[in-house]
C-alpha atoms as a PDB file:
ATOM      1  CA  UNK A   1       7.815 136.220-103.381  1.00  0.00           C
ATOM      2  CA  UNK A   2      11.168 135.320-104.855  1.00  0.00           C
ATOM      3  CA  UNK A   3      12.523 131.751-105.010  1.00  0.00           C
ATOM      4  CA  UNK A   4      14.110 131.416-102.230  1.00  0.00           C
ATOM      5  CA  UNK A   5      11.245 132.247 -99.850  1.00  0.00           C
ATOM      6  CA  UNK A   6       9.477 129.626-102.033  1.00  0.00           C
ATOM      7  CA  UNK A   7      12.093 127.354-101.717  1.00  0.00           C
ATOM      8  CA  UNK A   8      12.544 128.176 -97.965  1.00  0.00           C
ATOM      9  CA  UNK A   9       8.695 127.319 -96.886  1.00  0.00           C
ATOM     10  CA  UNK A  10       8.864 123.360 -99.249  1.00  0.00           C
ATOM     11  CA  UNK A  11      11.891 123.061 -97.513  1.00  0.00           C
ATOM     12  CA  UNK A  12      13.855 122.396-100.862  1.00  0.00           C
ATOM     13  CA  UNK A  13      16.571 124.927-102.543  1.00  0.00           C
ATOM     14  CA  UNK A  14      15.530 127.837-104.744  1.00  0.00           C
ATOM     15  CA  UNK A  15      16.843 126.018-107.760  1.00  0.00           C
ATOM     16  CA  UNK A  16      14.503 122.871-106.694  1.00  0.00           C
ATOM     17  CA  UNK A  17      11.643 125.117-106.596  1.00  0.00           C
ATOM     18  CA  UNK A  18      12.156 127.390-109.355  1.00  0.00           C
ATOM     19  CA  UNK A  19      13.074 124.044-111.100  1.00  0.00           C
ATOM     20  CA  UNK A  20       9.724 122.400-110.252  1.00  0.00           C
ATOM     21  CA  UNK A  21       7.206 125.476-110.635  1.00  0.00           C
ATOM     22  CA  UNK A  22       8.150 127.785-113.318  1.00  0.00           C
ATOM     23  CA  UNK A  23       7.169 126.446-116.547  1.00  0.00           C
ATOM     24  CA  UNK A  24       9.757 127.631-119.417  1.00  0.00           C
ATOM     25  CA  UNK A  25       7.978 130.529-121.635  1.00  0.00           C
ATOM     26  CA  UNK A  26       9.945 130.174-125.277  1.00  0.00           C
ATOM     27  CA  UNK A  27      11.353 133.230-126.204  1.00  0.00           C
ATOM     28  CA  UNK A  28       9.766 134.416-129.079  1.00  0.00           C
ATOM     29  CA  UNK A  29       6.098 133.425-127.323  1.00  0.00           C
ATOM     30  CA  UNK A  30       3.692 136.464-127.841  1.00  0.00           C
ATOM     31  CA  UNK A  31       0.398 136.943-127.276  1.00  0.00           C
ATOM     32  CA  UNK A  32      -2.158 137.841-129.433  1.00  0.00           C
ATOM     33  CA  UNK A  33      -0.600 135.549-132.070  1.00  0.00           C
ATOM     34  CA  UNK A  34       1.656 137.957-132.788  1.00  0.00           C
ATOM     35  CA  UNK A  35       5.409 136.633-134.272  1.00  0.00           C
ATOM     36  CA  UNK A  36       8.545 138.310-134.216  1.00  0.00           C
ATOM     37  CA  UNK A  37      10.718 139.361-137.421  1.00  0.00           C
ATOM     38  CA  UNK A  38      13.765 137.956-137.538  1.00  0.00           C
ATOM     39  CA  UNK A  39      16.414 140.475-136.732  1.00  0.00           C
ATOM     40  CA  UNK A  40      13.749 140.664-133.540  1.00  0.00           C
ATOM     41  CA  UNK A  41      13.881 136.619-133.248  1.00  0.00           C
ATOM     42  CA  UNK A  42      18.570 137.155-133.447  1.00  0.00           C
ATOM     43  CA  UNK A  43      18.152 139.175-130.894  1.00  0.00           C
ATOM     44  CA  UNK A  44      15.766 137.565-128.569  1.00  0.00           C
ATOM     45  CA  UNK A  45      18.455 134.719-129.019  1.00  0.00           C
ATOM     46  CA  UNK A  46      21.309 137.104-127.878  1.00  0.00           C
ATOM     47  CA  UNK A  47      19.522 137.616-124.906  1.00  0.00           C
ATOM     48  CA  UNK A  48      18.924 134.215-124.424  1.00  0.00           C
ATOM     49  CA  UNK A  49      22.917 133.979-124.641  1.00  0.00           C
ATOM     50  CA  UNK A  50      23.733 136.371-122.731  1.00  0.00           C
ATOM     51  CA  UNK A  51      21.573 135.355-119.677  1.00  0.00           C
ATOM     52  CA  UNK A  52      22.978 131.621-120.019  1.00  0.00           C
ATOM     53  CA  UNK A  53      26.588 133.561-120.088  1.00  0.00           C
ATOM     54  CA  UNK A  54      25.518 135.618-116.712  1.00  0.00           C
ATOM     55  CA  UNK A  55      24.279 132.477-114.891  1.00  0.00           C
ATOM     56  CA  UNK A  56      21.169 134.078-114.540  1.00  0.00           C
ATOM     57  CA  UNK A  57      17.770 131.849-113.405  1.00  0.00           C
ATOM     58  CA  UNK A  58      15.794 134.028-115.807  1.00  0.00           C
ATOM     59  CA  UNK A  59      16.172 135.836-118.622  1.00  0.00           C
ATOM     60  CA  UNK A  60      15.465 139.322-117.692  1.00  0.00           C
ATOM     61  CA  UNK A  61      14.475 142.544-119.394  1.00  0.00           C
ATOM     62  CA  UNK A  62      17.949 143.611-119.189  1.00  0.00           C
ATOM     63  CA  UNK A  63      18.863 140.979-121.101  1.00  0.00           C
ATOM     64  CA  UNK A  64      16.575 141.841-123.892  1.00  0.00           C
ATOM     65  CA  UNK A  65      17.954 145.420-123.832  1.00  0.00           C
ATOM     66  CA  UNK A  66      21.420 144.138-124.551  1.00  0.00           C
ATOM     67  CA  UNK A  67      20.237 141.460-127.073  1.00  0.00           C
ATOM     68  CA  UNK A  68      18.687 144.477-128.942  1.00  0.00           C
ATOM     69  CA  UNK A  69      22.435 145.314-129.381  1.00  0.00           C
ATOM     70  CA  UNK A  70      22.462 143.119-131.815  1.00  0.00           C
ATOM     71  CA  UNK A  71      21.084 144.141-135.370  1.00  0.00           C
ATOM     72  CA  UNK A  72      18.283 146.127-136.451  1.00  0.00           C
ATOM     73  CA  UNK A  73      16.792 149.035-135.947  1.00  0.00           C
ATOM     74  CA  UNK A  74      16.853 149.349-132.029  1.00  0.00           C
ATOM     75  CA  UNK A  75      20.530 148.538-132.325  1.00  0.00           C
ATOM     76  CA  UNK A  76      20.999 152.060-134.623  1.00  0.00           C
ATOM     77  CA  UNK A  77      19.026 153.693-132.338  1.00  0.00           C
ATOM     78  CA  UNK A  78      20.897 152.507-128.523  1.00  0.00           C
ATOM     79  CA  UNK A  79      24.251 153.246-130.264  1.00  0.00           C
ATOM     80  CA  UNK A  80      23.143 156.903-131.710  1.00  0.00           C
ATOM     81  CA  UNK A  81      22.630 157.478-127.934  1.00  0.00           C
ATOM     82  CA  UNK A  82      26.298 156.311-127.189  1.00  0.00           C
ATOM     83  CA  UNK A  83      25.136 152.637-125.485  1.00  0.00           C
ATOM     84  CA  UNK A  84      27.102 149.752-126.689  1.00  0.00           C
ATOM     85  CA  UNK A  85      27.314 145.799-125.892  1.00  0.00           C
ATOM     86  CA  UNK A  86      30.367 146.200-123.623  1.00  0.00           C
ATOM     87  CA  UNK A  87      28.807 149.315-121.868  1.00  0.00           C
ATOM     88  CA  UNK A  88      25.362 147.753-120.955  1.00  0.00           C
ATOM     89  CA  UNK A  89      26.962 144.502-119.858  1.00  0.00           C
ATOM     90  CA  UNK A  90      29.159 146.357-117.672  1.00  0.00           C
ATOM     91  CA  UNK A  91      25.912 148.328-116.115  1.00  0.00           C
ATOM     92  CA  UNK A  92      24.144 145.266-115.906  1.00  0.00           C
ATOM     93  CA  UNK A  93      26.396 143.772-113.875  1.00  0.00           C
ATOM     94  CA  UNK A  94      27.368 146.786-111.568  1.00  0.00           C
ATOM     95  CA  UNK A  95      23.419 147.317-110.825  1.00  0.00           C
ATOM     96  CA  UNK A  96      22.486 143.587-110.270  1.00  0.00           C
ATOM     97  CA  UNK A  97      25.658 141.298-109.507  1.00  0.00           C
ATOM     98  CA  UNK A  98      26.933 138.497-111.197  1.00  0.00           C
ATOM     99  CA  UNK A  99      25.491 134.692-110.445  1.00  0.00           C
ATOM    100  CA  UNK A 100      27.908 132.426-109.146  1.00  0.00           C
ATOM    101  CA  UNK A 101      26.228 129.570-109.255  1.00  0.00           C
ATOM    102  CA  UNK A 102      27.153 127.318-112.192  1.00  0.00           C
ATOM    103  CA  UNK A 103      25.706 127.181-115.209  1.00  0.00           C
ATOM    104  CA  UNK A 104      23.070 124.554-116.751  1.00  0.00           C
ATOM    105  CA  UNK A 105      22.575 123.727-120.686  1.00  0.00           C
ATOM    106  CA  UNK A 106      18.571 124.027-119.778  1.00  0.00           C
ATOM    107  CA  UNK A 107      17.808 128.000-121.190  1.00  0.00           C
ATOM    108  CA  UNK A 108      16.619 129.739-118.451  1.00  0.00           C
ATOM    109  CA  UNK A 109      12.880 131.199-118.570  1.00  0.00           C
ATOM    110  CA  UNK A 110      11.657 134.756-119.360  1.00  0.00           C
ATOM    111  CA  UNK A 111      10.758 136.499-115.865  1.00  0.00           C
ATOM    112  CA  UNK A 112       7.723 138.186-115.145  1.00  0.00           C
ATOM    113  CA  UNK A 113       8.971 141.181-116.506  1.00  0.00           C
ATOM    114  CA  UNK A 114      10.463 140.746-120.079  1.00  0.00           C
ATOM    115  CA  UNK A 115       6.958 138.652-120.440  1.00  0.00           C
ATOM    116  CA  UNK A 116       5.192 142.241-119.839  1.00  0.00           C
ATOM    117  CA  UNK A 117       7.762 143.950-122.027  1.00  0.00           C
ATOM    118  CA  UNK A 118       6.666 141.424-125.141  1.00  0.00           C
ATOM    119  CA  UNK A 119       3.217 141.698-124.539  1.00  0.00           C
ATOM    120  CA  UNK A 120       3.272 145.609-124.689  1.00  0.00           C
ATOM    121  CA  UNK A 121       5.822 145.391-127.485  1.00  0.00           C
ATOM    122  CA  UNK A 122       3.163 142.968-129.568  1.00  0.00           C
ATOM    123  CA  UNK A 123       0.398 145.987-128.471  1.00  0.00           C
ATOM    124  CA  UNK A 124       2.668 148.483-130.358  1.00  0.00           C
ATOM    125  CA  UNK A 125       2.986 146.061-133.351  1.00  0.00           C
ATOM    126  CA  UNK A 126       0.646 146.510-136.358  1.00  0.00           C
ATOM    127  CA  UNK A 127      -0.396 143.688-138.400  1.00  0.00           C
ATOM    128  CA  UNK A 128       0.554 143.916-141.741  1.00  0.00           C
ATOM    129  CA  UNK A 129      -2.635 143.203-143.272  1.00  0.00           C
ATOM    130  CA  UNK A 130      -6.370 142.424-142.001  1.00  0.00           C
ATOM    131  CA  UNK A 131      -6.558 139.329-140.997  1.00  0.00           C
ATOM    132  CA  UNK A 132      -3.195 138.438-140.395  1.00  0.00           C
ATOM    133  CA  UNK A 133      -0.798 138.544-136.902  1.00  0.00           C
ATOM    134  CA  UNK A 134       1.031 141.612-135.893  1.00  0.00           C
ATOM    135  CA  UNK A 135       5.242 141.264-136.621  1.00  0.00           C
ATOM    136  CA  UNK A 136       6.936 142.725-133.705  1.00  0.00           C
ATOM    137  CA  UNK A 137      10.218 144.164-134.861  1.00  0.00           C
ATOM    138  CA  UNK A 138      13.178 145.351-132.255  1.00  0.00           C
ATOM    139  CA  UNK A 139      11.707 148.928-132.505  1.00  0.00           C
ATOM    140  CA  UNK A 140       8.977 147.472-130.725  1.00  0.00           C
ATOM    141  CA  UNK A 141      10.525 145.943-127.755  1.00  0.00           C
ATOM    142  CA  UNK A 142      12.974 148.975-127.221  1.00  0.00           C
ATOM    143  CA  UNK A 143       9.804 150.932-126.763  1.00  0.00           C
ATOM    144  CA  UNK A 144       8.392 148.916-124.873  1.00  0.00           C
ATOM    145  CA  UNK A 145      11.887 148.944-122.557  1.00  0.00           C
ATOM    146  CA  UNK A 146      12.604 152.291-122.094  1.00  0.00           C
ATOM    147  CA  UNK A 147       8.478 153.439-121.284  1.00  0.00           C
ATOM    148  CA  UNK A 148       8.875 151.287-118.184  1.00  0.00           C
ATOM    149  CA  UNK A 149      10.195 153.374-115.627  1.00  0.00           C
ATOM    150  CA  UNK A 150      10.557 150.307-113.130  1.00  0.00           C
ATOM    151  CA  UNK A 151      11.991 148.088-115.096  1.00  0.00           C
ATOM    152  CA  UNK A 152      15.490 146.979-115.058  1.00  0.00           C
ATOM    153  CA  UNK A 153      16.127 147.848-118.454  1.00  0.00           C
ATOM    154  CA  UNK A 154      15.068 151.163-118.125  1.00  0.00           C
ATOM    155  CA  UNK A 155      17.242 151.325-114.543  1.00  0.00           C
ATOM    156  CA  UNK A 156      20.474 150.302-117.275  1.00  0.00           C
ATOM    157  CA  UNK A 157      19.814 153.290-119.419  1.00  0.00           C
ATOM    158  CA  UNK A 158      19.460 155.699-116.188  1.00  0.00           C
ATOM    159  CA  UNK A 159      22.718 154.429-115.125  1.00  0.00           C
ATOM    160  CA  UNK A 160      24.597 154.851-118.699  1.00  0.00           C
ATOM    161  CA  UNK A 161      22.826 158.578-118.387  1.00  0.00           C
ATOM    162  CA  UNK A 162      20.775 158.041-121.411  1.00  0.00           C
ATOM    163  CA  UNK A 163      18.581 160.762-122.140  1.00  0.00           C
ATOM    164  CA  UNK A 164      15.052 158.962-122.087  1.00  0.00           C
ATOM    165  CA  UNK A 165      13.466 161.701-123.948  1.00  0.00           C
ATOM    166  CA  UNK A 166      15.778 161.786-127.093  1.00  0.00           C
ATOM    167  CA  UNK A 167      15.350 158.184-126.970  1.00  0.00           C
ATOM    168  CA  UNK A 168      11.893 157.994-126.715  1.00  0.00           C
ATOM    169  CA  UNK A 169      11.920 160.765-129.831  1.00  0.00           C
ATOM    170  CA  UNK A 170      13.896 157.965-131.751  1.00  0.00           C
ATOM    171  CA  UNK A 171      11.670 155.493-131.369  1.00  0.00           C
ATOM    172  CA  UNK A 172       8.179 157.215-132.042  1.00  0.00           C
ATOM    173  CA  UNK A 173       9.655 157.663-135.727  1.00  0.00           C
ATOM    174  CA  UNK A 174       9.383 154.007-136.375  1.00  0.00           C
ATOM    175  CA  UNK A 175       6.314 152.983-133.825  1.00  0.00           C
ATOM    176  CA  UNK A 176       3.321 154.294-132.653  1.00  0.00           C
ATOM    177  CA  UNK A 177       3.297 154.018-129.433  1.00  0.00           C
ATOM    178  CA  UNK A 178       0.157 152.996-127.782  1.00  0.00           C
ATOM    179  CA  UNK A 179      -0.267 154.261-123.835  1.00  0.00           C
ATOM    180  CA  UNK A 180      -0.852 151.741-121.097  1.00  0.00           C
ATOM    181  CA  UNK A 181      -4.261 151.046-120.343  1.00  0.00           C
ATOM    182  CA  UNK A 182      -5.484 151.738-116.932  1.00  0.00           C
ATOM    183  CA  UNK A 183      -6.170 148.626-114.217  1.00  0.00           C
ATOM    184  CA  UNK A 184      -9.197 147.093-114.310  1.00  0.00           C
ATOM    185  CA  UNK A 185     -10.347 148.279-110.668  1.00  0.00           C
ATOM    186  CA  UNK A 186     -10.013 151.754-112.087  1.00  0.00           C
ATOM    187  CA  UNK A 187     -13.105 152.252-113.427  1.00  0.00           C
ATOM    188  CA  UNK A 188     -14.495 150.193-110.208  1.00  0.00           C
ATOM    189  CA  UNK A 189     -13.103 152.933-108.156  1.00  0.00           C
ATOM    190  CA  UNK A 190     -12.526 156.408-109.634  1.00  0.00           C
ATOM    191  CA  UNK A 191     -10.077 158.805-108.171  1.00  0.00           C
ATOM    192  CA  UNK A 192     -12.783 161.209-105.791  1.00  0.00           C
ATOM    193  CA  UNK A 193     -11.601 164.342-107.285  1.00  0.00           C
ATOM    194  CA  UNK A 194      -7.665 165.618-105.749  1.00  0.00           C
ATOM    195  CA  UNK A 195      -6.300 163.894-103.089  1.00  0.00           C
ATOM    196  CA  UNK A 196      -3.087 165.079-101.292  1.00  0.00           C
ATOM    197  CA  UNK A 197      -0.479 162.954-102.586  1.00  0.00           C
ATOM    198  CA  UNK A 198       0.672 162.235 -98.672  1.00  0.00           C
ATOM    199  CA  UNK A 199      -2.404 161.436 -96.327  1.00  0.00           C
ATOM    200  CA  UNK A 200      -4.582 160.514 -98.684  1.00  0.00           C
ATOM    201  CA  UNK A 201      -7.242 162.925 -97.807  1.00  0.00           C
ATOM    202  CA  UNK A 202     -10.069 163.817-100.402  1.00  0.00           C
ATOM    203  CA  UNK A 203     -12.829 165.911-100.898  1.00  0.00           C
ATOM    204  CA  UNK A 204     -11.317 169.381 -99.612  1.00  0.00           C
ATOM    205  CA  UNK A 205     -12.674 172.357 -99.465  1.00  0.00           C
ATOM    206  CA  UNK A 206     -11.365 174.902-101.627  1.00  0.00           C
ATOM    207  CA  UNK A 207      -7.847 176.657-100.261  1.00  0.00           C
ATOM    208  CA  UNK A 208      -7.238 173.370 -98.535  1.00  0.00           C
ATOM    209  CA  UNK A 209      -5.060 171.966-100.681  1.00  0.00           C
ATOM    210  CA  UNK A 210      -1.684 173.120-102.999  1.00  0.00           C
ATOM    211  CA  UNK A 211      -0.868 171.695-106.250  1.00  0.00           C
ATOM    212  CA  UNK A 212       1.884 171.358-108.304  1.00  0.00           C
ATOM    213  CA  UNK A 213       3.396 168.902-111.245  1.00  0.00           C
ATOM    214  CA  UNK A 214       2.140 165.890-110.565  1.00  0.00           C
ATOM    215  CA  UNK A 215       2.009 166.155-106.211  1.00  0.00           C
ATOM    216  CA  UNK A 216      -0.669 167.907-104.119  1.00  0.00           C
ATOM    217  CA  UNK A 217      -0.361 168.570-100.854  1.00  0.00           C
ATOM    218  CA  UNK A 218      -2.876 169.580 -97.777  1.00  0.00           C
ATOM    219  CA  UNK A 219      -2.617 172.194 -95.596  1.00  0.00           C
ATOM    220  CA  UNK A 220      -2.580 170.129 -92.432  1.00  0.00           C
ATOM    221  CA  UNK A 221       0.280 168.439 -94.200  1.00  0.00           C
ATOM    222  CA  UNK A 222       1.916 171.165 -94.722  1.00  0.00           C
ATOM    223  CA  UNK A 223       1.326 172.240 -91.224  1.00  0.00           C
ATOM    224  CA  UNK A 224       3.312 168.881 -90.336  1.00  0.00           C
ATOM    225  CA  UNK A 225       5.792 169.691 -92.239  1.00  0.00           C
ATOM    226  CA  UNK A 226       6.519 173.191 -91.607  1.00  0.00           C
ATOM    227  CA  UNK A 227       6.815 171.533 -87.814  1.00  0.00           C
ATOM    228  CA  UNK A 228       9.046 168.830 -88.298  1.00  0.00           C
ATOM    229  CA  UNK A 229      11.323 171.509 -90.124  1.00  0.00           C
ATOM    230  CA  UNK A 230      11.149 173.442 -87.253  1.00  0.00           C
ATOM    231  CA  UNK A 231      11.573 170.755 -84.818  1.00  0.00           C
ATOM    232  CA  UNK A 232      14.812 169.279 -86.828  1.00  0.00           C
ATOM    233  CA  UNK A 233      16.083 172.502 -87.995  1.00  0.00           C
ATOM    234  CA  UNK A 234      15.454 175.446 -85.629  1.00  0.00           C
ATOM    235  CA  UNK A 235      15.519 178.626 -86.899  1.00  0.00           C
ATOM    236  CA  UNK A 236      18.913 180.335 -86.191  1.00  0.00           C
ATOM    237  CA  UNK A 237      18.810 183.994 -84.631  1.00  0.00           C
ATOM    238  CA  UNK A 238      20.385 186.858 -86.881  1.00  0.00           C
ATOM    239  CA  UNK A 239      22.751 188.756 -84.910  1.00  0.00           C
ATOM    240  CA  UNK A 240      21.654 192.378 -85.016  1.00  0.00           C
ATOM    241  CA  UNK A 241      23.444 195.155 -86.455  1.00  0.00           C
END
């Protein structure tokens, strides 16, 4: 629920509640005991900047993508691929606003979302010696940016028409990237061989259902859909010769 739902069922504002509930994660905080280098730590600070500068009530992943700007080696890499400071700020604004609201000296708190971004960026870290805690550099967190296709760092690249690819080639020549696991229920409750990827339906028999990249589709699906065409876009008659 977002904070002003919250705020809306106590009765109070979305400031009050976000105010009273949400308890401040540092940046910098990552699990595992891991710690972040410094140029990593500068820029985690830039981001912290430029979400104070933007009014924002949390300091989101797109934040961190334009802190990243700042020095290092995810900074060579973002402007290799043509994405500056001015540019991302620019996209950052166009795709989610500006806040109006005025600003406080209290830093605001990492959202829900750059807190997943760290924690996948300290999975991709590798400790530099047994024993001791993994040093997450700005290699790290850019991977662990532009991987997440929901995220609104990733939405910033798409609209500066980075190509994802070349920058995902950049990156895996400084980190090894380590794949997301899968949920926990997922081994609870196995996929029951193909299912068509718009009723749900499992268990076919064979010639019951078409695949393709990454989408299958039934035949009484198709059926449906072959009718709604025909319903919404009736076949015109040729004129003969």
């Amino acid at each position: 629920m977002s904070w002003t739902e919250i705020g809306a069922r106590l009765g109070v504002s979305k400031q009050a509640a976000r105010q009273r509930f949400t308890g401040r994660v540092p940046l910098g905080t990552f699990p595992f005991a891991a710690r972040p280098a410094p140029r990593l730590q500068a820029c985690l600070d830039q981001a912290e900047q430029q979400a104070q500068a933007d009014h924002a009530p949390e300091v989101g992943t797109e934040h961190l993508l334009i802190g990243l700007l700042a020095e290092g080696v995810a900074a060579a890499i973002l402007e290799r691929l043509h994405v500056t400071t001015d540019t991302a700020r620019a996209a950052t604004r166009r795709l989610f606003g500006s806040n109006r609201e005025a600003a406080t000296d209290q830093a605001p708190p990492l959202s829900a979302e750059a807190i997943c971004a760290l924690d996948a960026a300290a999975r991709n870290a590798a400790a530099p010696q047994a024993g001791e805690p993994p040093v997450v550099r700005t290699e790290h967190l850019l991977a662990a940016l532009a991987l997440d296709p929901g995220s609104r760092a990733r939405r910033v690249l798409n609209d500066l028409g980075v190509d994802i690819a070349a920058l995902k080639r950049e990156v895996q020549c400084y980190v090894t990237v380590t794949p997301p696991r899968p949920p926990r229920w997922w081994k609870r409750h196995p996929t029951p061989g193909p299912t068509c990827s718009f009723c749900g339906r499992t268990n076919l028999p064979p010639g019951q259902l078409v695949t393709g990249p990454g989408v299958a589709i039934c035949v009484a699906c198709l059926d449906l859909a072959n009718e709604v065409r025909d319903r919404t876009h009736p076949a015109r008659v040729q004129p003969a010769d």
